[in-house]
N, C-alpha and C. Protein backbone atom coordinates (compact mmCIF):
# COMPACT_ATOMS: atom_id res chain seq x y z
N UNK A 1 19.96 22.69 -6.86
CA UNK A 1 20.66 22.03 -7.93
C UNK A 1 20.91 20.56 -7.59
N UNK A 2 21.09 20.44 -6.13
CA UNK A 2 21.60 18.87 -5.81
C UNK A 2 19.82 18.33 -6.26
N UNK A 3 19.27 18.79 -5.53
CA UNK A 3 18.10 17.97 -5.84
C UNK A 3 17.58 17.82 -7.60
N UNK A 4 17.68 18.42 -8.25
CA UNK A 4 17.84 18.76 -9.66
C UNK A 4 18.35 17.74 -10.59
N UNK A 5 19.96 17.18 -9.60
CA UNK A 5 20.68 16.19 -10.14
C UNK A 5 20.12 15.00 -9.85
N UNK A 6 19.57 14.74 -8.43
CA UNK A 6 19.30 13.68 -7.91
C UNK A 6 17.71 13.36 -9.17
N UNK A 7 17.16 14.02 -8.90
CA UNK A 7 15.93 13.72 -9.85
C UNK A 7 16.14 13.18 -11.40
N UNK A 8 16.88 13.79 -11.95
CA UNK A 8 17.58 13.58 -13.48
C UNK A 8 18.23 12.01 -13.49
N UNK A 9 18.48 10.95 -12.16
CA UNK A 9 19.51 10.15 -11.93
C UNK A 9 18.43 9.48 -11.45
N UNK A 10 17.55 9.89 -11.18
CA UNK A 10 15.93 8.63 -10.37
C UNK A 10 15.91 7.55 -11.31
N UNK A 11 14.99 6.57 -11.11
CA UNK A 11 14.55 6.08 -11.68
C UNK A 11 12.80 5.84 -10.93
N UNK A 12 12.13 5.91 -12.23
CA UNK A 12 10.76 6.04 -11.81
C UNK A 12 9.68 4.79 -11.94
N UNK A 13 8.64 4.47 -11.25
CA UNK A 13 8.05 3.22 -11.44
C UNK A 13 6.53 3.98 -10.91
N UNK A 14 5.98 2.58 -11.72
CA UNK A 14 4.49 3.07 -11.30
C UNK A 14 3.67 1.62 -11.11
N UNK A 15 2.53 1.27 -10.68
CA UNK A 15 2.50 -0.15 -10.46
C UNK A 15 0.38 -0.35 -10.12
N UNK A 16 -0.03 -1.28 -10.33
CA UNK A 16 -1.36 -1.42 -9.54
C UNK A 16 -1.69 -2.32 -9.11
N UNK A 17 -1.81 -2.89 -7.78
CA UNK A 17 -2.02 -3.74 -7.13
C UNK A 17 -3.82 -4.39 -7.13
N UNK A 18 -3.90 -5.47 -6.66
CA UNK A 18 -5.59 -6.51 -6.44
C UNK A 18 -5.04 -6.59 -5.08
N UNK A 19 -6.25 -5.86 -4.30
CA UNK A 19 -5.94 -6.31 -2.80
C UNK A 19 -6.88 -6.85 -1.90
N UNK A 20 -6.34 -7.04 -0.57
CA UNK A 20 -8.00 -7.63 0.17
C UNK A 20 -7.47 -6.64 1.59
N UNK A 21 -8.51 -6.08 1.68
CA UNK A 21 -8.43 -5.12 3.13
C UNK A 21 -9.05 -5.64 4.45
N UNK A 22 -8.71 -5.56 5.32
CA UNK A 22 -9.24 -6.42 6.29
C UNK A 22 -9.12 -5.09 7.65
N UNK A 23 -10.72 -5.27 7.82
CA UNK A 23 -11.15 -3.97 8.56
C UNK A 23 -11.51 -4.57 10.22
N UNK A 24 -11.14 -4.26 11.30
CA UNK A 24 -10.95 -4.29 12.91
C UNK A 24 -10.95 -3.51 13.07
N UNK A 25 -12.59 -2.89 13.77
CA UNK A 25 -12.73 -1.46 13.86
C UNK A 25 -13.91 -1.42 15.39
N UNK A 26 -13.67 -1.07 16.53
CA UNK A 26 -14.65 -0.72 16.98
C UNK A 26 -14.96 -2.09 17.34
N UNK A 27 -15.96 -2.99 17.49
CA UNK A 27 -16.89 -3.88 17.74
C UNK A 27 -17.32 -4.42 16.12
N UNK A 28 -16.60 -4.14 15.32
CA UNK A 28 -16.74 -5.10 13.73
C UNK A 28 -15.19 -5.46 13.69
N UNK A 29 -15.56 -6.46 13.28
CA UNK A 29 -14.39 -7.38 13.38
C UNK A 29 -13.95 -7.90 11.99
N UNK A 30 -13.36 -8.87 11.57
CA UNK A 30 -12.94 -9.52 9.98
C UNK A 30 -13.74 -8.95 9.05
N UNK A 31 -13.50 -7.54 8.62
CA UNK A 31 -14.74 -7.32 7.47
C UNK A 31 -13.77 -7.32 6.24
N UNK A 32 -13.98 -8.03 5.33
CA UNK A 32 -12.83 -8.09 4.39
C UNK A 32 -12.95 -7.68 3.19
N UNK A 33 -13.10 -7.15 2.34
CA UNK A 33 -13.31 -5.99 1.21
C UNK A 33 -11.66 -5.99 0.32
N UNK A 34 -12.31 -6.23 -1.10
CA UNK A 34 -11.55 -6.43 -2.13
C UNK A 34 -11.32 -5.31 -2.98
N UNK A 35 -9.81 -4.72 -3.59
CA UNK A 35 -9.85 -3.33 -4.03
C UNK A 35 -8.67 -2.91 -4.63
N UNK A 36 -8.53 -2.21 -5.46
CA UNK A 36 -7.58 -1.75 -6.53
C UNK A 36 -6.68 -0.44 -5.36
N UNK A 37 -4.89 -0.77 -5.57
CA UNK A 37 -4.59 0.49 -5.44
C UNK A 37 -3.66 0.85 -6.39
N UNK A 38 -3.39 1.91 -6.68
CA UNK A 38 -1.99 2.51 -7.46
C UNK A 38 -0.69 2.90 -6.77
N UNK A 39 -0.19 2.80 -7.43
CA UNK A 39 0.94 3.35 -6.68
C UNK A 39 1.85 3.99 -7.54
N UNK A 40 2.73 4.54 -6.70
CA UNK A 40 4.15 5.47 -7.83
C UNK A 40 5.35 5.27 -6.90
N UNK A 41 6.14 5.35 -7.65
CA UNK A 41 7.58 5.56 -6.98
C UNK A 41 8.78 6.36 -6.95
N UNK A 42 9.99 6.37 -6.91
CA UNK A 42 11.08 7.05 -7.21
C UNK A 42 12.18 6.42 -6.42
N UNK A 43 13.32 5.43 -6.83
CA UNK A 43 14.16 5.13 -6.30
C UNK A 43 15.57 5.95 -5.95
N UNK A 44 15.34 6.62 -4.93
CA UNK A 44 16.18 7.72 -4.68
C UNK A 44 18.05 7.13 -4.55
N UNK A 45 17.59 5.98 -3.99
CA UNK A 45 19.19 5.41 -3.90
C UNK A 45 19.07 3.77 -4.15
N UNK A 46 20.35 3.05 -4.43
CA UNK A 46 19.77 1.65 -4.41
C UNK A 46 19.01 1.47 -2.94
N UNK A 47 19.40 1.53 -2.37
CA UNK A 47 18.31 0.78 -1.17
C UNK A 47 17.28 1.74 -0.58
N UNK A 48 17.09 2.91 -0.99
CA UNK A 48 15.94 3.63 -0.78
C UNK A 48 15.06 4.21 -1.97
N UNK A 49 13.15 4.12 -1.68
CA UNK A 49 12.70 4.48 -2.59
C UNK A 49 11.69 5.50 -2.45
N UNK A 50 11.19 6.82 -2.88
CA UNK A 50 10.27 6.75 -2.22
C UNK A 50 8.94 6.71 -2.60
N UNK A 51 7.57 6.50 -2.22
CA UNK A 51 6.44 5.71 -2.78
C UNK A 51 5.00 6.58 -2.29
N UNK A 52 4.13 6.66 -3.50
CA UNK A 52 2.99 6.94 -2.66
C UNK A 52 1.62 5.98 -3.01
N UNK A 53 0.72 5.57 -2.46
CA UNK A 53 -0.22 4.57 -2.57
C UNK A 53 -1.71 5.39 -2.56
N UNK A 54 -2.38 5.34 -3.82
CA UNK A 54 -3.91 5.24 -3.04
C UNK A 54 -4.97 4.57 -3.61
N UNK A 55 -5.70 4.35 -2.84
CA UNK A 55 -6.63 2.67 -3.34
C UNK A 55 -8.30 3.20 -2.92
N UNK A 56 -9.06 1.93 -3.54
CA UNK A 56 -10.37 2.34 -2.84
C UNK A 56 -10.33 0.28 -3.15
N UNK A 57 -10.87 0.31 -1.85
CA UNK A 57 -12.04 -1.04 -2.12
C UNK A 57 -13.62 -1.08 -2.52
N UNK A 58 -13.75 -1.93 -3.30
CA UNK A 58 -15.34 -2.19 -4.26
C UNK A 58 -16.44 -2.81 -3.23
N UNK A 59 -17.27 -2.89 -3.59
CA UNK A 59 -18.25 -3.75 -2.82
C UNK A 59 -18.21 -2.67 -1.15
N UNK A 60 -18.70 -3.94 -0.21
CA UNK A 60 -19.34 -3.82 1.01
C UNK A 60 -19.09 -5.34 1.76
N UNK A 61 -19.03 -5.06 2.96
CA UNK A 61 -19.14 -6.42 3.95
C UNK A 61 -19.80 -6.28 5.22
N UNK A 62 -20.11 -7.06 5.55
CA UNK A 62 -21.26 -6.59 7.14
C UNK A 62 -20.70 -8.07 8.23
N UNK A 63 -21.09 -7.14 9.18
CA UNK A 63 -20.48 -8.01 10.57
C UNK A 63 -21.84 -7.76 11.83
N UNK A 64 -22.03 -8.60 11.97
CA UNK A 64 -23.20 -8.57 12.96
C UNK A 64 -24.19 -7.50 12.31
N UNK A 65 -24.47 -7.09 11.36
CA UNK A 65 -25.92 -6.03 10.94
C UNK A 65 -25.05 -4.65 10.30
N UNK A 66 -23.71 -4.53 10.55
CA UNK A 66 -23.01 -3.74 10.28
C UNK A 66 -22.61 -3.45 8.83
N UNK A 67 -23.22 -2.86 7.67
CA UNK A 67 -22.61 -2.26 6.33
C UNK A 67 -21.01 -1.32 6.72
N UNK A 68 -20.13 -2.24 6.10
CA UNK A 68 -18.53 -1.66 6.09
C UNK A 68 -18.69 -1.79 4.57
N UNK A 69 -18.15 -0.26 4.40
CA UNK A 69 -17.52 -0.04 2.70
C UNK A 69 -16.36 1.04 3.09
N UNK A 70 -15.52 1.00 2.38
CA UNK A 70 -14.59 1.47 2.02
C UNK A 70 -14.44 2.78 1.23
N UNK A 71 -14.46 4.04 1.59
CA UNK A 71 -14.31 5.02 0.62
C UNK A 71 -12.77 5.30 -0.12
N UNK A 72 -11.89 5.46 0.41
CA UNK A 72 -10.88 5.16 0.07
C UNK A 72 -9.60 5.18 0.99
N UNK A 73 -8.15 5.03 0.63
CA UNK A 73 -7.23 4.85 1.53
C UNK A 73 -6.30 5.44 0.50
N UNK A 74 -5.14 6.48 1.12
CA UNK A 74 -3.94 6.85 0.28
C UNK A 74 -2.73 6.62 1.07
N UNK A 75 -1.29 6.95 0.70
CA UNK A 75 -0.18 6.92 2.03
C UNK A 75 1.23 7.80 1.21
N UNK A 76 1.67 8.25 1.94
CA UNK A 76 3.28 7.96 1.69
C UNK A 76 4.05 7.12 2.31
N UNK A 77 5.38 6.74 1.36
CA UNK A 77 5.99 5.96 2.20
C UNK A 77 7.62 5.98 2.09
N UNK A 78 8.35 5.19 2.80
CA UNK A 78 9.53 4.93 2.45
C UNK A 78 9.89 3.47 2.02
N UNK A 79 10.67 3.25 1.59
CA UNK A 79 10.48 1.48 0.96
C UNK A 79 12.28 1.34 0.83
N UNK A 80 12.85 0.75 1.44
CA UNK A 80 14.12 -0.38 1.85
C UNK A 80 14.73 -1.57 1.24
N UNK A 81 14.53 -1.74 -0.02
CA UNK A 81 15.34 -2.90 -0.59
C UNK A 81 16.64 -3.07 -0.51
N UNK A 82 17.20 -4.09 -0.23
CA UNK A 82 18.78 -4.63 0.00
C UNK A 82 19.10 -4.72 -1.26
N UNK A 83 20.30 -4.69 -1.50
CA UNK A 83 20.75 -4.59 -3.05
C UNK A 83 21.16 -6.12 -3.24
N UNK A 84 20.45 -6.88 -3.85
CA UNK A 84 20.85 -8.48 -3.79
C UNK A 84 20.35 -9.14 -5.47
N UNK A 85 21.78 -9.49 -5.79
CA UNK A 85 21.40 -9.77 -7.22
C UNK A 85 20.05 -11.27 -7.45
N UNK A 86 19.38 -11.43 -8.47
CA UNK A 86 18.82 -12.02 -8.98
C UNK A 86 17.36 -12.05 -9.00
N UNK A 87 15.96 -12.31 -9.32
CA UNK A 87 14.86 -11.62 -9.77
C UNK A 87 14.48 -11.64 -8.70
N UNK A 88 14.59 -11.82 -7.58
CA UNK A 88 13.55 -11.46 -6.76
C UNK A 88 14.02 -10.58 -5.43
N UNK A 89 13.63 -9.85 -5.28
CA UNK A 89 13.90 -8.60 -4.42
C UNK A 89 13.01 -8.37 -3.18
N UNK A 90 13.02 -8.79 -1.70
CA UNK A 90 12.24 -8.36 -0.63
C UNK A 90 12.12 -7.30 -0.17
N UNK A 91 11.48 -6.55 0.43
CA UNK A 91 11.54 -4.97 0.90
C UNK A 91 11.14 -4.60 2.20
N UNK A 92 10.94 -3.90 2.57
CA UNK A 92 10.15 -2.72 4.18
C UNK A 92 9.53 -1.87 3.61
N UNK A 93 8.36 -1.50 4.29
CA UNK A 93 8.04 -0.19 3.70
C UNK A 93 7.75 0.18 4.76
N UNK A 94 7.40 1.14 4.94
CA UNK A 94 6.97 2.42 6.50
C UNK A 94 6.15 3.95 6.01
N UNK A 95 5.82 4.22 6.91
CA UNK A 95 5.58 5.76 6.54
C UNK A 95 4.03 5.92 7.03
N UNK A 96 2.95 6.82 6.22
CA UNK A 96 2.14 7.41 6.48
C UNK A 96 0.89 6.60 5.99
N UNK A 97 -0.55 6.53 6.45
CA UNK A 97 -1.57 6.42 5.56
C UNK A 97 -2.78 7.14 6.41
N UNK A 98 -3.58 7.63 5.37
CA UNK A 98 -5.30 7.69 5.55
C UNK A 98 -6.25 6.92 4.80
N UNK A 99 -6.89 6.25 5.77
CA UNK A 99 -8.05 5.73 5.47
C UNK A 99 -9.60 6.54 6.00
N UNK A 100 -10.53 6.11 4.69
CA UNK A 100 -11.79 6.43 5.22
C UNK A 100 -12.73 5.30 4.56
N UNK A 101 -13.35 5.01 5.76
CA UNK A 101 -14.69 3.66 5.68
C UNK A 101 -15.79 4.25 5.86
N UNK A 102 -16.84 3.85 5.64
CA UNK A 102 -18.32 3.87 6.20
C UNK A 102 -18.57 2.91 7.18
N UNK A 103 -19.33 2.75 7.72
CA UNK A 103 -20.09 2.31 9.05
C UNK A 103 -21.49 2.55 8.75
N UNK A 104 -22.12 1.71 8.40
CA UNK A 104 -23.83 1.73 8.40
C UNK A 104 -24.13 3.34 7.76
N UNK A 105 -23.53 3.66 6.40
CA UNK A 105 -23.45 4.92 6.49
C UNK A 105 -22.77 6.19 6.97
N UNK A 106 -22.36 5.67 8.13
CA UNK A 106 -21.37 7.12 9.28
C UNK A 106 -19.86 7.03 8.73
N UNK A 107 -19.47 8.04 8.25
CA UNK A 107 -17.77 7.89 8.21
C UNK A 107 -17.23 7.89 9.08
N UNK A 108 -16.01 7.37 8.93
CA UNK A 108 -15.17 7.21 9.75
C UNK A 108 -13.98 7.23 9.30
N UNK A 109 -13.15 8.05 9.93
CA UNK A 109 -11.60 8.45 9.31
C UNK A 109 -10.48 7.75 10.45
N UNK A 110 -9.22 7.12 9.51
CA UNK A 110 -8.15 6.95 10.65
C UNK A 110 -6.78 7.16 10.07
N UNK A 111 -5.84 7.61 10.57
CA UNK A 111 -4.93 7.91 10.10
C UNK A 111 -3.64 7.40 10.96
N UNK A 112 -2.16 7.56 10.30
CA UNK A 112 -1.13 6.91 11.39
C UNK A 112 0.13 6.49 10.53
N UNK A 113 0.98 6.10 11.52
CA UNK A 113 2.33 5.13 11.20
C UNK A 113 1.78 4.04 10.43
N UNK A 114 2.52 3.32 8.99
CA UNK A 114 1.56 2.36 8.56
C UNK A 114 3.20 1.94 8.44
N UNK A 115 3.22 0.39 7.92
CA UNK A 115 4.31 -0.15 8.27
C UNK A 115 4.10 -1.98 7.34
N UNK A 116 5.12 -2.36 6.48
CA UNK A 116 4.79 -3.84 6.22
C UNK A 116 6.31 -4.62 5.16
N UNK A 117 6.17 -5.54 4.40
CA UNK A 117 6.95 -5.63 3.62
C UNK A 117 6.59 -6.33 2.27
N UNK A 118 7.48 -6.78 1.73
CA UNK A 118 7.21 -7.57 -0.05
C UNK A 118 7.72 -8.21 -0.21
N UNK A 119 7.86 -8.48 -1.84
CA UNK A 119 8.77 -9.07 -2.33
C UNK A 119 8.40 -8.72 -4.29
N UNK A 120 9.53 -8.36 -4.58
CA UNK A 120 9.66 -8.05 -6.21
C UNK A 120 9.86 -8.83 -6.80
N UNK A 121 9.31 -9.86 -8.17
CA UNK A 121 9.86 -10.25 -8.99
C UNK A 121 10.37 -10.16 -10.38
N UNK A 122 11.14 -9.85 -10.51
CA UNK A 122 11.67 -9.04 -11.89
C UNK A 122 11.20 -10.24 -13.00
N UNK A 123 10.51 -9.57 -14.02
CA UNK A 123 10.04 -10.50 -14.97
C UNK A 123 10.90 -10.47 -16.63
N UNK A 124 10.96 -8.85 -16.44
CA UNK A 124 11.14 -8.59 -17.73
C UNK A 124 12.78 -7.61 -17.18
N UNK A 125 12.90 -6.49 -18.18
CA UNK A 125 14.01 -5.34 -17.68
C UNK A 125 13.08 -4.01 -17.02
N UNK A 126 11.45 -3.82 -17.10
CA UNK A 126 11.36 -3.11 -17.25
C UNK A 126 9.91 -3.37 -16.14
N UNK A 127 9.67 -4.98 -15.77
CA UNK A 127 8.18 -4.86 -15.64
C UNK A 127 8.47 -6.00 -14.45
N UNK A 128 7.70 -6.19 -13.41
CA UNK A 128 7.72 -7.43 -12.26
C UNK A 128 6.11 -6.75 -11.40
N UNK A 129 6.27 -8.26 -10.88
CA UNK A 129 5.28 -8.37 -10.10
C UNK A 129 5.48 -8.44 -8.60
N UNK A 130 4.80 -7.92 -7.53
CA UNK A 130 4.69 -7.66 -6.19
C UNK A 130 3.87 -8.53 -5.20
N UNK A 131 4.35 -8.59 -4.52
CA UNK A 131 3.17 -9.44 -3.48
C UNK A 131 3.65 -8.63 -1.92
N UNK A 132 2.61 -7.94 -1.30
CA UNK A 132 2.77 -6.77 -0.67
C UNK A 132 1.93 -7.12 0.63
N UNK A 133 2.34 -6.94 2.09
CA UNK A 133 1.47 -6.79 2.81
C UNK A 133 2.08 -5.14 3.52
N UNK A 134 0.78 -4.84 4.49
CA UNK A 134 1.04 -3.01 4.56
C UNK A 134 -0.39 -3.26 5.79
N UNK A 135 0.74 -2.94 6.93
CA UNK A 135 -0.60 -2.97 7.86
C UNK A 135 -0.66 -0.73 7.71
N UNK A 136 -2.00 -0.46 7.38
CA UNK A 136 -2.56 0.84 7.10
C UNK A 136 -2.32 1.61 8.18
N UNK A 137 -3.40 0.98 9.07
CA UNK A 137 -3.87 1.65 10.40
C UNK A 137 -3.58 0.88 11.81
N UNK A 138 -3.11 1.23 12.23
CA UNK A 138 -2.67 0.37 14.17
C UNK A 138 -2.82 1.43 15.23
N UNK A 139 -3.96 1.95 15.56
CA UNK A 139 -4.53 2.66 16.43
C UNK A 139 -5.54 2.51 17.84
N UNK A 140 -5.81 3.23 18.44
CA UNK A 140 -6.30 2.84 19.40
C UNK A 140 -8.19 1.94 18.89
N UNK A 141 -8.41 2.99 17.50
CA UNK A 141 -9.91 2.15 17.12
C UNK A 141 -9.77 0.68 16.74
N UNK A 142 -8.18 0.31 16.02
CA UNK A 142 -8.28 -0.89 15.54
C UNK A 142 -7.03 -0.66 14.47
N UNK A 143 -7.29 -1.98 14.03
CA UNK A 143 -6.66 -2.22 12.69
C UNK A 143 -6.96 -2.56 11.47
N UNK A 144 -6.16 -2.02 10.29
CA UNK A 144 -6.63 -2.08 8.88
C UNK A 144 -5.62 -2.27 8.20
N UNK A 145 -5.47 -3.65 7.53
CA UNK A 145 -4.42 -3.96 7.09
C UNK A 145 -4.84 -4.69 4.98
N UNK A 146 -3.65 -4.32 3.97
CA UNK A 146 -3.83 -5.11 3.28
C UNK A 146 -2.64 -6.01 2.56
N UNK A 147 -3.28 -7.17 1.94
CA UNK A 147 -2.19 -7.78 1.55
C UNK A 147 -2.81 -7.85 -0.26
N UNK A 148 -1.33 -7.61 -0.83
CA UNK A 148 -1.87 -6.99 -2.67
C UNK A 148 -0.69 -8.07 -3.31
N UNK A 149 -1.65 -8.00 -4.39
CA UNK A 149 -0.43 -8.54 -5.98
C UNK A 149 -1.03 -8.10 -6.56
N UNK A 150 0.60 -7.34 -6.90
CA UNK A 150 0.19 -6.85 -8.32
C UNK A 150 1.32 -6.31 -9.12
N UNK A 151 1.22 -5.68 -10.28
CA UNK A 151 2.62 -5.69 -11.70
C UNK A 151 2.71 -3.57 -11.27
N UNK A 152 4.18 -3.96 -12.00
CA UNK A 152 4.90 -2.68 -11.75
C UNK A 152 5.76 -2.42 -12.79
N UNK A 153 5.99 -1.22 -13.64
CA UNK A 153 6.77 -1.12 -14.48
C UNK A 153 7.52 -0.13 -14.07
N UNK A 154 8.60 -0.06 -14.32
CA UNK A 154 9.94 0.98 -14.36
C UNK A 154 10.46 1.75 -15.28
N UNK A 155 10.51 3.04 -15.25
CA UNK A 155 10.42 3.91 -16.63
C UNK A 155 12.46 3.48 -16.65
């Protein structure tokens, strides 16, 4: 029932970001690949929300002879806004992601702690825009990080 109440008292958002992914993997280095993600939300308390992300990047990039594409990337997360009046709102986010790339063809999967922050700008009552960085992956293969803008509405 508590959870029942808490849900009835949410408030819900949904949002889609333009991003640029930047792949450090192995012996390929700056491969940078451009790509849509979605996202959803649920602001469980003022300063907590919670969020899930999943994206694919378009195209392909190559590094020394190397074809990098992107199959896709999803996450959960937690997200931290301070309660601070006026349109623009900074954040944390943390939590989970999977990614999967290609390699000349070969997949390759990585998964982990993903971790970054923002900033909200409230445009309307109902609608703002984001500018987001979110490092994905920080593992022993490398790193995969993106930085997004993009619009978000609030039911």
């Amino acid at each position: 029932m508590l959870l029942a109440g808490t849900a009835a008292q949410a408030e819900f958002y949904t949002g889609a970001q333009v991003n640029m992914l930047n792949i450090d993997r192995g012996s390929v280095s700056n491969v940078t690949l451009t790509g849509l993600t979605l996202r959803g939300g649920m602001v469980l308390h003022e300063l907590i929300s919670a969020e899930v992300h999943a994206g694919k990047a378009f195209g392909d990039d190559s590094y020394r002879g190397v074809e990098v594409e992107n199959d896709f990337h999803y996450g959960v997360y937690a997200r931290l806004t301070p309660p601070l009046a006026g349109p623009v709102r900074p954040y944390l986010i943390g939590g989970y992601s999977y990614v999967e790339n290609d390699f000349n063809g070969e997949t390759l999967r990585d998964d982990g702690a993903s971790y970054g922050g923002g900033f909200d700008l409230g445009m309307e009552k109902h609608i703002s825009m984001s500018l987001e960085y979110l490092r994905l992956v920080d593992n022993d293969f490398g790193t995969q990080e993106l930085i997004g803008l993009g619009l978000n509405y609030k039911f």
